[in-house]
C-alpha atoms as a PDB file:
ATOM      1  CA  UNK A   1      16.161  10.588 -35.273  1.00  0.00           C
ATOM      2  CA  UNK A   2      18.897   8.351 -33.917  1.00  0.00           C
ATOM      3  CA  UNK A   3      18.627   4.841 -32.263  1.00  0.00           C
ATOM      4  CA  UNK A   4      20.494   3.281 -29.575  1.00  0.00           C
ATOM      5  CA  UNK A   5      22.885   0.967 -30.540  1.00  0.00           C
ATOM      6  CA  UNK A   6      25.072  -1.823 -29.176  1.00  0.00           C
ATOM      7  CA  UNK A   7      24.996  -2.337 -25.415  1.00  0.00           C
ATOM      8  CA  UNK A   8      22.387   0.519 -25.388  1.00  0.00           C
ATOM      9  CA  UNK A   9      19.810  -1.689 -27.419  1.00  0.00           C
ATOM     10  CA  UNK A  10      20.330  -4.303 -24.423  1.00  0.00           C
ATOM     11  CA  UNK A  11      19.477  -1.693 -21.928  1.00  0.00           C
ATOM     12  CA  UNK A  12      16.502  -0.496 -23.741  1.00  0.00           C
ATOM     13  CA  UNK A  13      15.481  -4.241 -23.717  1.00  0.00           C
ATOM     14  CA  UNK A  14      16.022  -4.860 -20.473  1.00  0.00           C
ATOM     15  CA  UNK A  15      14.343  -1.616 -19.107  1.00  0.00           C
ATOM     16  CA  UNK A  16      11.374  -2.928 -21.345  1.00  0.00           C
ATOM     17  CA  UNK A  17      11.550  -6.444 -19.111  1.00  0.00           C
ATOM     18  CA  UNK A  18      11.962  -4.972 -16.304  1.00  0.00           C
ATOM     19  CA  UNK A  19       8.768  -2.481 -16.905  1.00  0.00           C
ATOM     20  CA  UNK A  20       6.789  -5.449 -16.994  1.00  0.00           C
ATOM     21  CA  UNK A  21       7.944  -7.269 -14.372  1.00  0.00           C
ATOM     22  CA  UNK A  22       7.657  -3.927 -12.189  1.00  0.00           C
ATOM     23  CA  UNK A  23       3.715  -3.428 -13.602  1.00  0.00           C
ATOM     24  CA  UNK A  24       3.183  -7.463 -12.298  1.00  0.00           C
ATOM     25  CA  UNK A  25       4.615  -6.472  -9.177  1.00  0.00           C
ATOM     26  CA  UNK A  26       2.532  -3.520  -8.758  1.00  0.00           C
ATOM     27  CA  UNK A  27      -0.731  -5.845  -9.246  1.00  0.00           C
ATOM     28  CA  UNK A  28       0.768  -7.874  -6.856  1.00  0.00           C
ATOM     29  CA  UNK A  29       0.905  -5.178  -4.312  1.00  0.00           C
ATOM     30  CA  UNK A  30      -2.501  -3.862  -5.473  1.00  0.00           C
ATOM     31  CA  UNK A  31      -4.215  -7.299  -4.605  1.00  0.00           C
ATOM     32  CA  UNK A  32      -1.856  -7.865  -1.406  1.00  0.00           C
ATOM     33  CA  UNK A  33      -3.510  -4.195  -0.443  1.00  0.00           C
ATOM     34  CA  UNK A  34      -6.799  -5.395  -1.587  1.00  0.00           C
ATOM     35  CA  UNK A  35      -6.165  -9.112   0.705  1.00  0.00           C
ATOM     36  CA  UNK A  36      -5.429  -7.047   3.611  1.00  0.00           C
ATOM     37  CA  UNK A  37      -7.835  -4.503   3.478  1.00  0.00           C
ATOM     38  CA  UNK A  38     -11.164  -6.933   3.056  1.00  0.00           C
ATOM     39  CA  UNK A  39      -9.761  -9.987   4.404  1.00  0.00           C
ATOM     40  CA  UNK A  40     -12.707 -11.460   6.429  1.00  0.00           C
ATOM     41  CA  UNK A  41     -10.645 -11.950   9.697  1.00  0.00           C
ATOM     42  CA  UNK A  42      -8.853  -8.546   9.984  1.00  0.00           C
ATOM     43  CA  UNK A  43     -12.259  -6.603   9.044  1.00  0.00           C
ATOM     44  CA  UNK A  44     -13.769  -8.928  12.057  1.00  0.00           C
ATOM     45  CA  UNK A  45     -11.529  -7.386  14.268  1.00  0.00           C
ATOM     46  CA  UNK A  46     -12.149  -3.743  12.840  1.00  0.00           C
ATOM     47  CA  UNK A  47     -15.261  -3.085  12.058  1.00  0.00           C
ATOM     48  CA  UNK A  48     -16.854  -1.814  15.725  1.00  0.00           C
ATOM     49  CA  UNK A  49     -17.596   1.458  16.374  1.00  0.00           C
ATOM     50  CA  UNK A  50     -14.664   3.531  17.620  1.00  0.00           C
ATOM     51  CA  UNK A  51     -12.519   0.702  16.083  1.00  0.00           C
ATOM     52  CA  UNK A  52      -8.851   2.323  15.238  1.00  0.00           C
ATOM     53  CA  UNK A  53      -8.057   2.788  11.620  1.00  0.00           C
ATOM     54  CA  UNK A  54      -4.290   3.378  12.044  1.00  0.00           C
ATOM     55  CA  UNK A  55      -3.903  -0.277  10.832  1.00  0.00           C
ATOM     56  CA  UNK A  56      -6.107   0.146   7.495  1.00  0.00           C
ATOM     57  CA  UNK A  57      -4.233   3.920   6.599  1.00  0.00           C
ATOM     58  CA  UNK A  58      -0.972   1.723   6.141  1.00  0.00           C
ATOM     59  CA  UNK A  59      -3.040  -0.927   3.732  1.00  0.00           C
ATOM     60  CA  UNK A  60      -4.439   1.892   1.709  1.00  0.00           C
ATOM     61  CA  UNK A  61      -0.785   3.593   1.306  1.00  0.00           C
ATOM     62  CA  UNK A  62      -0.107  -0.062  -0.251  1.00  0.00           C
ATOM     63  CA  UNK A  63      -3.150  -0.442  -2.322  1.00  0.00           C
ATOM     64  CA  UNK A  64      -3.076   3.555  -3.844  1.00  0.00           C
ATOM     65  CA  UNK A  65       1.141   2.536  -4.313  1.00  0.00           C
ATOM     66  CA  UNK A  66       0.401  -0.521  -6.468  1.00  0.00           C
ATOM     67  CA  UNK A  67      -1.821   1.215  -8.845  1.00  0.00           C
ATOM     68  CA  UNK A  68       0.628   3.674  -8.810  1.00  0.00           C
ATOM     69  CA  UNK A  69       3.360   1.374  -9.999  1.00  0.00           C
ATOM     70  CA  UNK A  70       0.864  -0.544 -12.224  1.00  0.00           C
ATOM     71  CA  UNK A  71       0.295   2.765 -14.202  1.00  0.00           C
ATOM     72  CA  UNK A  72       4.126   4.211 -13.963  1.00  0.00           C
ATOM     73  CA  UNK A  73       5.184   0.442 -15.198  1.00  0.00           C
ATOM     74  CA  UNK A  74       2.925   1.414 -18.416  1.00  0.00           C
ATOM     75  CA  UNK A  75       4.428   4.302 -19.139  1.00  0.00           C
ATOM     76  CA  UNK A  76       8.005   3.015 -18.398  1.00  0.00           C
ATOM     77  CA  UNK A  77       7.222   0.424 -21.121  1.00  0.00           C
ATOM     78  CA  UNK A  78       5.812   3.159 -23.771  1.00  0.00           C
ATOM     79  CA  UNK A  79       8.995   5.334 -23.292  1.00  0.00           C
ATOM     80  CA  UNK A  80      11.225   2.655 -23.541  1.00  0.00           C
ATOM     81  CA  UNK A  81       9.688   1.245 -27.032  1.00  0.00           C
ATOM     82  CA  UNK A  82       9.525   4.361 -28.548  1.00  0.00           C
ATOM     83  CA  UNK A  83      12.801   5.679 -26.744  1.00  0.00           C
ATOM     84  CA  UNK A  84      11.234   8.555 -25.629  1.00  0.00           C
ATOM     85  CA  UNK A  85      13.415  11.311 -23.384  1.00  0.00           C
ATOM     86  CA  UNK A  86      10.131  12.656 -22.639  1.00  0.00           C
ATOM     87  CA  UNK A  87       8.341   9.547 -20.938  1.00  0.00           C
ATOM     88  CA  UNK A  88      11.956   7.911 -19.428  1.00  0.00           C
ATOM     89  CA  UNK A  89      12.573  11.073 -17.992  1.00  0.00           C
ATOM     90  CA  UNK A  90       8.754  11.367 -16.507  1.00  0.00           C
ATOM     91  CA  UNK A  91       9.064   7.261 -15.487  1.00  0.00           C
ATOM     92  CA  UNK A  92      12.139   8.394 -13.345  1.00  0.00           C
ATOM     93  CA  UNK A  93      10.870  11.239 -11.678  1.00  0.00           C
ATOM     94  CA  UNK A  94       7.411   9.307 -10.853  1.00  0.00           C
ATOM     95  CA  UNK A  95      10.083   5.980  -9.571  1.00  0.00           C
ATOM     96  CA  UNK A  96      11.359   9.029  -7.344  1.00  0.00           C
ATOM     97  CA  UNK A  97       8.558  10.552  -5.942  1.00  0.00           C
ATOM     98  CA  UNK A  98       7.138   6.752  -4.905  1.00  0.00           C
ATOM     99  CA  UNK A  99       9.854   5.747  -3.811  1.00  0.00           C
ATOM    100  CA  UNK A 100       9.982   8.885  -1.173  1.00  0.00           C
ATOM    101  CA  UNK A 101       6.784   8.323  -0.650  1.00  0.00           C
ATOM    102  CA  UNK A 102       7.493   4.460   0.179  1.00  0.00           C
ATOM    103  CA  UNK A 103      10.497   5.567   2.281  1.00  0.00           C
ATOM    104  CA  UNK A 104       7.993   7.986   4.065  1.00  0.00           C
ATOM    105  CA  UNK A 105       5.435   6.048   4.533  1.00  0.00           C
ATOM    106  CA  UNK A 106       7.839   2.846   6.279  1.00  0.00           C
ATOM    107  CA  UNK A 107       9.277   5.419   8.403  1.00  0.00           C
ATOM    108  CA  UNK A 108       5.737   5.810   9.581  1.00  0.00           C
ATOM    109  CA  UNK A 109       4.951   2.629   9.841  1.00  0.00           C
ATOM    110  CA  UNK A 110       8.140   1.645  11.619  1.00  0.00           C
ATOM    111  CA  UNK A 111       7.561   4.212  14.190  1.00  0.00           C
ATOM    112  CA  UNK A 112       3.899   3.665  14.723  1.00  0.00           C
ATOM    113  CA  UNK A 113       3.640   0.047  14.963  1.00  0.00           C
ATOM    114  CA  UNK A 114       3.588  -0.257  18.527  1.00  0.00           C
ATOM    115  CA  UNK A 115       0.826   2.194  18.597  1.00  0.00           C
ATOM    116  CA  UNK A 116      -0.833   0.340  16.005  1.00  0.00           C
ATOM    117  CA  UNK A 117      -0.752  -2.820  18.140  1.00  0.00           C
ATOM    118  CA  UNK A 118      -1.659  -0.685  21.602  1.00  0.00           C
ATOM    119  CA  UNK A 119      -4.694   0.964  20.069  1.00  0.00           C
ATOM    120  CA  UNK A 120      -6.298  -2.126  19.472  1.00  0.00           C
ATOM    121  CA  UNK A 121      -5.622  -3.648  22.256  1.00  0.00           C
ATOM    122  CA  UNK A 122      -6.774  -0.837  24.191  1.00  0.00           C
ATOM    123  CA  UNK A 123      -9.972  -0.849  21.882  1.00  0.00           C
ATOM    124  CA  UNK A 124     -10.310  -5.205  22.694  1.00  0.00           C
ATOM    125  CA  UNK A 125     -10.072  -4.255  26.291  1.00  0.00           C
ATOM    126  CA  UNK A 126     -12.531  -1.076  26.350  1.00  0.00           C
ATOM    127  CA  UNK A 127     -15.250  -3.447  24.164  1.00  0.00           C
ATOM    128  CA  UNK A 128     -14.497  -6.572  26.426  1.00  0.00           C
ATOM    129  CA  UNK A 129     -15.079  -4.623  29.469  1.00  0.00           C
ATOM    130  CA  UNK A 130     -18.204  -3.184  28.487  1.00  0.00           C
ATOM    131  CA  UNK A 131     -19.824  -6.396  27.012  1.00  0.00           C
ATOM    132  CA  UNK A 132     -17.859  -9.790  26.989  1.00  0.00           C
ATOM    133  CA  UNK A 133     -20.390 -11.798  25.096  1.00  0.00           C
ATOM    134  CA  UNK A 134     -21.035  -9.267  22.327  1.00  0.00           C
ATOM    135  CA  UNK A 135     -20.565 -10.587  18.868  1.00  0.00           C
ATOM    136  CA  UNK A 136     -17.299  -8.462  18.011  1.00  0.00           C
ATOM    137  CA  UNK A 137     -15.806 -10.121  21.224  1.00  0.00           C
ATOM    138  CA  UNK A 138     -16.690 -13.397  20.667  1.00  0.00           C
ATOM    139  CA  UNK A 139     -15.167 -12.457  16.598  1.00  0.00           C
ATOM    140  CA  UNK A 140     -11.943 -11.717  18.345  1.00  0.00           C
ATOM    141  CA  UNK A 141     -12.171 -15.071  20.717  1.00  0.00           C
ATOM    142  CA  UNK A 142     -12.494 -17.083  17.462  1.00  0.00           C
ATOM    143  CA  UNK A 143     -10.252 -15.601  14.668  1.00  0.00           C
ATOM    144  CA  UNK A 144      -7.225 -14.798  17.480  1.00  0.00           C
ATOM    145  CA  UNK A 145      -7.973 -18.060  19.502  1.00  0.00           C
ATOM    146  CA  UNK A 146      -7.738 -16.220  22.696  1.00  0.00           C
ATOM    147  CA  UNK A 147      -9.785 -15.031  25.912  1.00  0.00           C
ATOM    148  CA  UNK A 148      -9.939 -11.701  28.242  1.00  0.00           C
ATOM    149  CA  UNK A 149      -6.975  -9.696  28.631  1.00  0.00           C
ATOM    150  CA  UNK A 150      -3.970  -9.706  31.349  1.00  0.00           C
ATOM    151  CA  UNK A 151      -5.642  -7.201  34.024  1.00  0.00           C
ATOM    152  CA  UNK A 152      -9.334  -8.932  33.390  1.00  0.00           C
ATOM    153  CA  UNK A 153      -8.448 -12.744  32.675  1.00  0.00           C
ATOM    154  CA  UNK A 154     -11.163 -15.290  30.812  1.00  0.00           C
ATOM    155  CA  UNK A 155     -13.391 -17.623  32.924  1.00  0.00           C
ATOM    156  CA  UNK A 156     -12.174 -20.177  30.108  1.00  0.00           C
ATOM    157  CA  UNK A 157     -11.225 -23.292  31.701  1.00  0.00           C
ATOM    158  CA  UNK A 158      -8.772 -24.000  28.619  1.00  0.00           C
ATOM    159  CA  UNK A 159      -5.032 -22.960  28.843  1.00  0.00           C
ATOM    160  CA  UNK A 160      -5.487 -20.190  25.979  1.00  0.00           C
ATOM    161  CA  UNK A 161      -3.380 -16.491  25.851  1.00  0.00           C
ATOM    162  CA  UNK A 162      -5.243 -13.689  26.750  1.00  0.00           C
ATOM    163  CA  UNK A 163      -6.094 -11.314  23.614  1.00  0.00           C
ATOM    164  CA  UNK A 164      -3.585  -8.275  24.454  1.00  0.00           C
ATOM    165  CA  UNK A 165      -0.560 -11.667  23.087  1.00  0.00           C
ATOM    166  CA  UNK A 166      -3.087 -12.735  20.417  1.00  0.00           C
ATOM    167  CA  UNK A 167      -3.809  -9.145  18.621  1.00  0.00           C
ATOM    168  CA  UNK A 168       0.040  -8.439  18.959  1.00  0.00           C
ATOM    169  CA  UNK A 169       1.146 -11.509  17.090  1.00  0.00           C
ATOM    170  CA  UNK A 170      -1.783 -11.039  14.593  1.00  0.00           C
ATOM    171  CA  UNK A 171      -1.075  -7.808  13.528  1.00  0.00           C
ATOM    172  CA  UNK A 172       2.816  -7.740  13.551  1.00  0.00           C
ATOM    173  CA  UNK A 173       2.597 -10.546  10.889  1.00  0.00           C
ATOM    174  CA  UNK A 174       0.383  -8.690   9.160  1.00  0.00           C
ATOM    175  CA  UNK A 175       2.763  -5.300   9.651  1.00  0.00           C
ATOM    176  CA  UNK A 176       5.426  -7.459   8.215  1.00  0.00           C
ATOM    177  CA  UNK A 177       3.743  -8.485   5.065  1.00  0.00           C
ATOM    178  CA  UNK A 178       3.427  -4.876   4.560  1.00  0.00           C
ATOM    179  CA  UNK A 179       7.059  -3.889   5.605  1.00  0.00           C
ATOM    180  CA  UNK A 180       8.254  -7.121   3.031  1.00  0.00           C
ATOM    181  CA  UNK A 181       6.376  -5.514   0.230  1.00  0.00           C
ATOM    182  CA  UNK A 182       7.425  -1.979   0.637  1.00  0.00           C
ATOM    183  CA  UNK A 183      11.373  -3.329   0.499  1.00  0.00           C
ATOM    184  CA  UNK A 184      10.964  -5.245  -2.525  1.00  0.00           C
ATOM    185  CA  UNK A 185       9.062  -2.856  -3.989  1.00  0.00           C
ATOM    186  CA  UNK A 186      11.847  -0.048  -2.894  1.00  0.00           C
ATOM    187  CA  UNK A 187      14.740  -2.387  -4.175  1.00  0.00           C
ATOM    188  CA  UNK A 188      13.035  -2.879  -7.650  1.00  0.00           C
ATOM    189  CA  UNK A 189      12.724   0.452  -8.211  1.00  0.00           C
ATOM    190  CA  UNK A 190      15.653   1.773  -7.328  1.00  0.00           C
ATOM    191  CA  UNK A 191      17.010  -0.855 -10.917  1.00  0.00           C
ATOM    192  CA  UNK A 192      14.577   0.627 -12.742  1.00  0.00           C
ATOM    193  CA  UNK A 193      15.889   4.439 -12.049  1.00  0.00           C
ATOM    194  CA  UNK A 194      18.905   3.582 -13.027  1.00  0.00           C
ATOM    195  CA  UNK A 195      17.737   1.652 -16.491  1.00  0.00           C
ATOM    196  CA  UNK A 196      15.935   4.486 -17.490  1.00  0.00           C
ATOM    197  CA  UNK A 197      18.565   7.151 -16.463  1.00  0.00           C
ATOM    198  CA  UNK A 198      20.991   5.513 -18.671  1.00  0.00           C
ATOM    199  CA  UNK A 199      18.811   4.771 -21.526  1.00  0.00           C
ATOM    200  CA  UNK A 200      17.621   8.648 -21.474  1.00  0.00           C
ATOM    201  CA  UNK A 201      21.300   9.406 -21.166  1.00  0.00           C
ATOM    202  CA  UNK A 202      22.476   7.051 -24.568  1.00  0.00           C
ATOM    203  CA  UNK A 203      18.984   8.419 -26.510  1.00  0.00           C
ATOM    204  CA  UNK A 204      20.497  11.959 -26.104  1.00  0.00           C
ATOM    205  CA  UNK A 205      24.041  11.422 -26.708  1.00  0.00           C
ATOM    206  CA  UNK A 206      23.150   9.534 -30.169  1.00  0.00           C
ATOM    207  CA  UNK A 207      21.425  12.308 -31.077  1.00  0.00           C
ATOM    208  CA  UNK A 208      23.782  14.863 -30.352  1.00  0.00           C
ATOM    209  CA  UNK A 209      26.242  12.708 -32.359  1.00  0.00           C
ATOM    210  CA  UNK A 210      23.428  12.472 -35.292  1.00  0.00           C
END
């Protein structure tokens, strides 16, 4: 059986680094997934009945994509040890189908993210209307620092923004936390396609020569 050699060996090396970097990253996206998906404030804001779960489908797309990554970063490290056509070939074709899935799922996010923001707001309103002192309301009030909405305002003396500007600015920076993470994520892989097509490529042509 013939070994890679030369500048190959430093590929195989650095597909090898970059496999483990690429499994840290996907336990940092696991636990970012995990953050945003039992994070005491956000659940606060989500957890009424008839509450939308657009927000949440997005956080569990992250949190099934880093385990995803965690387990293809594995198996990226395996084939590139034991410079395996098999497993380098099976690491780039699972690098592919995340990464469409990735590409997918920001497309949806991207276009939805208004709705996102609309839905709860139209949820804060409906709940606010039908009991202003209930406890999710007064959850909203306190994590969002804001009162009533622009069409029914707060009998708050204090100069605070109405809830429709609070939940917007909340959940955009949380949106973008997840848009950040799906780009890196997106970038990363992309080097690591390319590693492991040209390591498969060099195991094959040394054993053609052999």
């Amino acid at each position: 059986m013939g070994k890679v050699e030369g500048g190959m060996k430093c590929v195989k090396y650095l597909l090898f680094v970059f496999n483990f970097i690429f499994w840290l990253m996907g336990s940092l996206v696991l636990a970012v997934g995990l953050w945003l998906r039992f994070d005491p404030e956000t659940v606060s804001l989500l957890n009424g009945d008839g509450a939308p779960d657009t927000f949440f489908i997005g956080v569990y797309i992250l949190i099934v994509a880093g385990g995803l990554v965690m387990l293809v970063g594995f198996f990226g490290c395996c084939g590139a040890v034991r410079e395996s056509q098999c497993l380098l070939g099976s690491f780039f074709a699972c690098l592919l189908i995340i990464f469409g899935a990735e590409v997918a799922a920001g497309v949806f996010g991207f276009l939805n993210k208004d709705k996102i923001i609309e839905d709860v707001q139209n949820f804060y309103a409906k709940t606010y209307n039908e009991n202003n002192n209930g406890t999710l309301i007064t959850s909203y009030h306190k994590v969002l620092s804001c009162c009533g909405t622009k069409v029914t305002p707060c009998t708050d003396p204090r100069e605070i923004k109405d809830c429709e500007v609070g939940i917007e600015e909340f959940f955009k920076s949380k949106l973008y936390i997840i848009g950040y993470v799906g780009i890196g994520i997106a970038g990363v892989m992309i080097i690591g396609m390319i590693f492991s097509m040209v390591l498969c490529c060099a195991i094959r042509n040394s054993r053609e020569v052999i």
